[in-house]
N, C-alpha and C. Protein backbone atom coordinates (compact mmCIF):
# COMPACT_ATOMS: atom_id res chain seq x y z
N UNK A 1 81.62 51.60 127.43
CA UNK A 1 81.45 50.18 127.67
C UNK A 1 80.29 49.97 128.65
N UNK A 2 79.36 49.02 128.24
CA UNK A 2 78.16 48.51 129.32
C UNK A 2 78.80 48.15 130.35
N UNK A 3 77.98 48.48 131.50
CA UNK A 3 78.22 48.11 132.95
C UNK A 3 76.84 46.80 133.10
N UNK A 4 77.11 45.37 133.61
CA UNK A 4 76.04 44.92 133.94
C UNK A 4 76.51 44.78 135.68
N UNK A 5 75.32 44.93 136.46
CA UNK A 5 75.56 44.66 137.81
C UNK A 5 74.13 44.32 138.38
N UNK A 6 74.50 43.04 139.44
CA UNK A 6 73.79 42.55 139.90
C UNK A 6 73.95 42.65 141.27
N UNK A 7 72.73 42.92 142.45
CA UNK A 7 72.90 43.42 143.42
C UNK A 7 71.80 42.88 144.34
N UNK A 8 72.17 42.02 145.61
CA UNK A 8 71.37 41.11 146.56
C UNK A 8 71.24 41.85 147.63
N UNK A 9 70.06 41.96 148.06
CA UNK A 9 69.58 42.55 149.14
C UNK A 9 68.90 42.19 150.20
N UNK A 10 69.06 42.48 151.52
CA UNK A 10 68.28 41.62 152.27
C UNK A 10 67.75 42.24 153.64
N UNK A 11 66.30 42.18 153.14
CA UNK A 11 65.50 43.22 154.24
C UNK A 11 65.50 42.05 155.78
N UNK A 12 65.69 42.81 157.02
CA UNK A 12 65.52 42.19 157.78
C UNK A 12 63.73 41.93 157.23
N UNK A 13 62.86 40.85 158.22
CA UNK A 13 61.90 40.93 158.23
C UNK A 13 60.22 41.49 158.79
N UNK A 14 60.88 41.88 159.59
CA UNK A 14 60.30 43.29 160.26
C UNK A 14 59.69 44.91 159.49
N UNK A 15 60.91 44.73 158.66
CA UNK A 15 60.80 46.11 157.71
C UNK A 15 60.15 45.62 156.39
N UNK A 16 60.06 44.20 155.92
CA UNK A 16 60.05 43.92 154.74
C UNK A 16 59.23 45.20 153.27
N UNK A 17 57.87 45.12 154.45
CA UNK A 17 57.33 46.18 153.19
C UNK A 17 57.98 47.44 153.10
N UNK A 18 58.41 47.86 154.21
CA UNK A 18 59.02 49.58 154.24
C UNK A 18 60.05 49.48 153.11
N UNK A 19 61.65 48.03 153.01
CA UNK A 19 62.05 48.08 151.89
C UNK A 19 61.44 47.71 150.37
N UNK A 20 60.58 47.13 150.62
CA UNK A 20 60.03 46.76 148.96
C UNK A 20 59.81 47.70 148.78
N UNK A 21 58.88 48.93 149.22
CA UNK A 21 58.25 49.74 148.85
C UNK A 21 59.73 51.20 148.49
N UNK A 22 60.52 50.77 149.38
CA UNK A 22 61.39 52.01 148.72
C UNK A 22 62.74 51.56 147.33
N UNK A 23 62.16 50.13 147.20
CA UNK A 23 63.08 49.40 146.21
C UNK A 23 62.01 49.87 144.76
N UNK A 24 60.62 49.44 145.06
CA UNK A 24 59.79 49.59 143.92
C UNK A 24 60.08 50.96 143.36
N UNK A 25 60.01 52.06 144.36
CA UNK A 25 60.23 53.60 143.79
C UNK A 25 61.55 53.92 143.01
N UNK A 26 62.56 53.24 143.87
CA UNK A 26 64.01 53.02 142.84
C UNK A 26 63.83 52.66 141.13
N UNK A 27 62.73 51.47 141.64
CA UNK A 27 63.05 51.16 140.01
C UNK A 27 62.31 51.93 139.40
N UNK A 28 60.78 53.08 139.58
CA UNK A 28 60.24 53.47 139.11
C UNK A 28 61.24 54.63 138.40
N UNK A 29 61.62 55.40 139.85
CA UNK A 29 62.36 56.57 139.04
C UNK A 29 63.78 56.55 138.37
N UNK A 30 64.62 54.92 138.53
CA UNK A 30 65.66 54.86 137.62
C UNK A 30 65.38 54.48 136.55
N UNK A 31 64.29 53.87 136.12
CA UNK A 31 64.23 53.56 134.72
C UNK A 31 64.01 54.95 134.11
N UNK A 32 64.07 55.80 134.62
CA UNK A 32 63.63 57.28 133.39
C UNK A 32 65.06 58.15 133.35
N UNK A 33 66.19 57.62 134.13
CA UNK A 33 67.12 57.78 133.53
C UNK A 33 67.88 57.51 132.10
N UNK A 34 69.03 58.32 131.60
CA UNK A 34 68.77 58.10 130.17
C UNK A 34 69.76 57.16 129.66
N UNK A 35 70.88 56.86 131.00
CA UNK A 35 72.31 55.59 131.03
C UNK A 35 71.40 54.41 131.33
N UNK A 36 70.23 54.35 132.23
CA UNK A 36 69.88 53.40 132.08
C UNK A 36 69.38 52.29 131.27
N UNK A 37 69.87 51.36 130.56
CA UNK A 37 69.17 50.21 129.54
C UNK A 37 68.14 49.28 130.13
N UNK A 38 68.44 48.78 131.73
CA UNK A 38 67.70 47.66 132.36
C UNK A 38 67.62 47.80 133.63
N UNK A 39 66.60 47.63 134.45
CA UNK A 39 66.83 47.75 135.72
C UNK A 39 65.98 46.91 136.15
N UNK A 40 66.31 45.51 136.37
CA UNK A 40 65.08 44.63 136.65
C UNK A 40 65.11 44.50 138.41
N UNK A 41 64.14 44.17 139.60
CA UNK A 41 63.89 44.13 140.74
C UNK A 41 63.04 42.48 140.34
N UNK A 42 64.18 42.05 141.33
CA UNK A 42 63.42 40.42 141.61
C UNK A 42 62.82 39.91 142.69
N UNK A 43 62.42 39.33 143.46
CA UNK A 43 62.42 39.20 144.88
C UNK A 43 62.14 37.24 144.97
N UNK A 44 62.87 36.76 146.09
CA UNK A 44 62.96 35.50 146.18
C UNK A 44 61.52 34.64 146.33
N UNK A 45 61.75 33.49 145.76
CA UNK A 45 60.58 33.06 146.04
C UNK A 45 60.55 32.05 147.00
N UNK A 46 61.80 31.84 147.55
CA UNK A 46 62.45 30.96 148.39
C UNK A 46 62.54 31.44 150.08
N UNK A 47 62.44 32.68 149.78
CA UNK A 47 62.95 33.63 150.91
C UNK A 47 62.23 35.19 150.72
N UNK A 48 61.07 35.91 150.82
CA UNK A 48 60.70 36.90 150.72
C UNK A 48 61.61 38.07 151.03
N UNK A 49 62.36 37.73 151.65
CA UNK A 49 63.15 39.32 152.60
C UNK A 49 64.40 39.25 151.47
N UNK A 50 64.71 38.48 150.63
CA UNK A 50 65.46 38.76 149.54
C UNK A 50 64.86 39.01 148.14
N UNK A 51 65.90 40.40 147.64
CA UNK A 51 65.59 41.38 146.66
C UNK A 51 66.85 40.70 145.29
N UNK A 52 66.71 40.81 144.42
CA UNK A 52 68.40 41.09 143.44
C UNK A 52 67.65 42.12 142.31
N UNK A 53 68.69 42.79 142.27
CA UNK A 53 68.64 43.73 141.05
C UNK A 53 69.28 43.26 139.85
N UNK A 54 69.02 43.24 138.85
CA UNK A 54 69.54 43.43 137.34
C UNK A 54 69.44 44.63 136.78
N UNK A 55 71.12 44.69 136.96
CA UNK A 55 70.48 46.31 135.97
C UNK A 55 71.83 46.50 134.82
N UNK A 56 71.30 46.60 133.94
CA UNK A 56 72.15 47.49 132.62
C UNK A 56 72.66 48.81 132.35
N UNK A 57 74.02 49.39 132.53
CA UNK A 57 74.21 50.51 132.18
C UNK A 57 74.98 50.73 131.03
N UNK A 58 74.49 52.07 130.25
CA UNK A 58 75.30 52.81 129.36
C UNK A 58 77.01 52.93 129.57
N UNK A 59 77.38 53.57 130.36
CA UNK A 59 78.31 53.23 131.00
C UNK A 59 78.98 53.68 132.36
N UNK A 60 79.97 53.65 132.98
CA UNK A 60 80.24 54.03 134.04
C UNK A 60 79.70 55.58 134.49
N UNK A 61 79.73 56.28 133.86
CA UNK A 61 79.73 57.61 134.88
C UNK A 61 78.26 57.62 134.60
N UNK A 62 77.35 57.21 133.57
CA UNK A 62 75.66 56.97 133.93
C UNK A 62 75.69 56.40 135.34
N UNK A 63 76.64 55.00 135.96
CA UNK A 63 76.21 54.46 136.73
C UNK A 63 76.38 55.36 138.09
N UNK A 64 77.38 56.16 137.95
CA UNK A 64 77.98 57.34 138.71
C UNK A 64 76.82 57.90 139.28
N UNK A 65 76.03 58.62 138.08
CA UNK A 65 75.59 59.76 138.16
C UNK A 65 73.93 58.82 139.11
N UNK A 66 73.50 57.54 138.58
CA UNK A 66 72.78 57.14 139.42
C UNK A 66 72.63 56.58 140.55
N UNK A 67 74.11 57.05 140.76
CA UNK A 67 73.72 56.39 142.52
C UNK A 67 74.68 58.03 143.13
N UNK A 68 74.04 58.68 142.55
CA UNK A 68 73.75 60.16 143.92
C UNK A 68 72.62 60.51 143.35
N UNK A 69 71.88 59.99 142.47
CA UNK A 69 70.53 60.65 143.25
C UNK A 69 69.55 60.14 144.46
N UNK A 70 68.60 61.62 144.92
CA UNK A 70 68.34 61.36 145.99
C UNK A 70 67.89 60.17 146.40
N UNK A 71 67.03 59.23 145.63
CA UNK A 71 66.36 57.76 146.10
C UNK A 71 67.24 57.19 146.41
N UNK A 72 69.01 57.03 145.61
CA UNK A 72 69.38 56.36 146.22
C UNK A 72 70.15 56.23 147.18
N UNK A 73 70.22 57.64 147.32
CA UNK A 73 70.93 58.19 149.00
C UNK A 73 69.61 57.56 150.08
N UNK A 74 68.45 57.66 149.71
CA UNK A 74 67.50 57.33 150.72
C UNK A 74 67.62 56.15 150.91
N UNK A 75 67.99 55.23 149.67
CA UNK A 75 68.13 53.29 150.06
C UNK A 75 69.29 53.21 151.00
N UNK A 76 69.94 54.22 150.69
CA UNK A 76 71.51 53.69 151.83
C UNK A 76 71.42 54.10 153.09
N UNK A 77 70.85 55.34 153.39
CA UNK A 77 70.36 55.46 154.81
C UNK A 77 69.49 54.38 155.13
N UNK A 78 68.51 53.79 154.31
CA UNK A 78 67.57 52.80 154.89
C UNK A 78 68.55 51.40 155.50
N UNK A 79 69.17 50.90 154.30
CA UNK A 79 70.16 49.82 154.55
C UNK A 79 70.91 49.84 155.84
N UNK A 80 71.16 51.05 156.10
CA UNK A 80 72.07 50.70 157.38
C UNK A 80 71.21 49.81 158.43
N UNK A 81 70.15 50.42 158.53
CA UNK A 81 69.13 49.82 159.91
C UNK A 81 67.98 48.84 159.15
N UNK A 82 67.95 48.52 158.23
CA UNK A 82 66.85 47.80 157.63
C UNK A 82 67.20 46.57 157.03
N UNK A 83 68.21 46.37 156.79
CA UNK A 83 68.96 45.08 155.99
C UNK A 83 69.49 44.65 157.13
N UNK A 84 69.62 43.07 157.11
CA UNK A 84 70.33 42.25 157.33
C UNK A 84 71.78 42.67 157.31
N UNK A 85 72.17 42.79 156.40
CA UNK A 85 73.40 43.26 155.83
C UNK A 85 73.66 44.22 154.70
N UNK A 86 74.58 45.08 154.27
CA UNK A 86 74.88 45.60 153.44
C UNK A 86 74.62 45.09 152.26
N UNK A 87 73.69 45.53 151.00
CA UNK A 87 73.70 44.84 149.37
C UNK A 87 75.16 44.23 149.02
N UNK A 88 74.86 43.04 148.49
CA UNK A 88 76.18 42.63 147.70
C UNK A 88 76.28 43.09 146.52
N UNK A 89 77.35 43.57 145.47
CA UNK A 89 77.03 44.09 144.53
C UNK A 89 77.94 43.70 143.80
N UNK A 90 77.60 43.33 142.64
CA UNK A 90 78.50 42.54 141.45
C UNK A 90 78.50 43.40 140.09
N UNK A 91 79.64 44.07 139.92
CA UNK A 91 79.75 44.81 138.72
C UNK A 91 80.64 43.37 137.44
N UNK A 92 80.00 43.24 136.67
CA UNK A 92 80.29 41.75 135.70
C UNK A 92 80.19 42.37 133.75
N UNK A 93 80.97 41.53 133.54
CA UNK A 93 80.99 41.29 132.09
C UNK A 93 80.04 40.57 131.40
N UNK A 94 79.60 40.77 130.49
CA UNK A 94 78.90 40.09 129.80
C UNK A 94 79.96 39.41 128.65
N UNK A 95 79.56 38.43 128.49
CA UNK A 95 80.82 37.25 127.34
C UNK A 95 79.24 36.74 126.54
């Protein structure tokens, strides 16, 4: 079963480029995963220091298997001290 999940992020503003730049590499090297279908990176136009992800998975244990690799062990060490807050993360159905 597809996993869709959507995920809000929020760089303090201080760090802003340090996270874009380690969000851009996320999406570079998850799209060459093979669970992955979509992995879109948005960023606000309302608010720069906010990110949302769209992303599509094959199914759960693809989504598993992409969040231990290393980039994204590196976003979660970043998050602790670089975000505002922890990503919100919405695992959802599609109807």
């Amino acid at each position: 079963m597809k996993i869709y999940l959507t995920a809000i992020i929020k760089s303090k503003p201080e760090f802003l480029l340090e996270v874009k730049n380690v969000l851009e590499n996320m999406v570079i090297n998850t799209r060459k995963e093979s669970a992955c279908l979509q992995y879109d990176l948005h960023q606000s136009i309302s608010d720069e220091n906010t990110f949302v992800f769209y992303e599509i998975w094959e199914n759960q244990l693809g989504l598993d298997h992409h969040n231990n690799q290393p980039y994204i062990k590196d976003f979660i060490e970043l998050a602790s001290q670089k975000l505002v807050q922890l990503p919100e993360v919405y695992l959802t159905n599609k109807f």
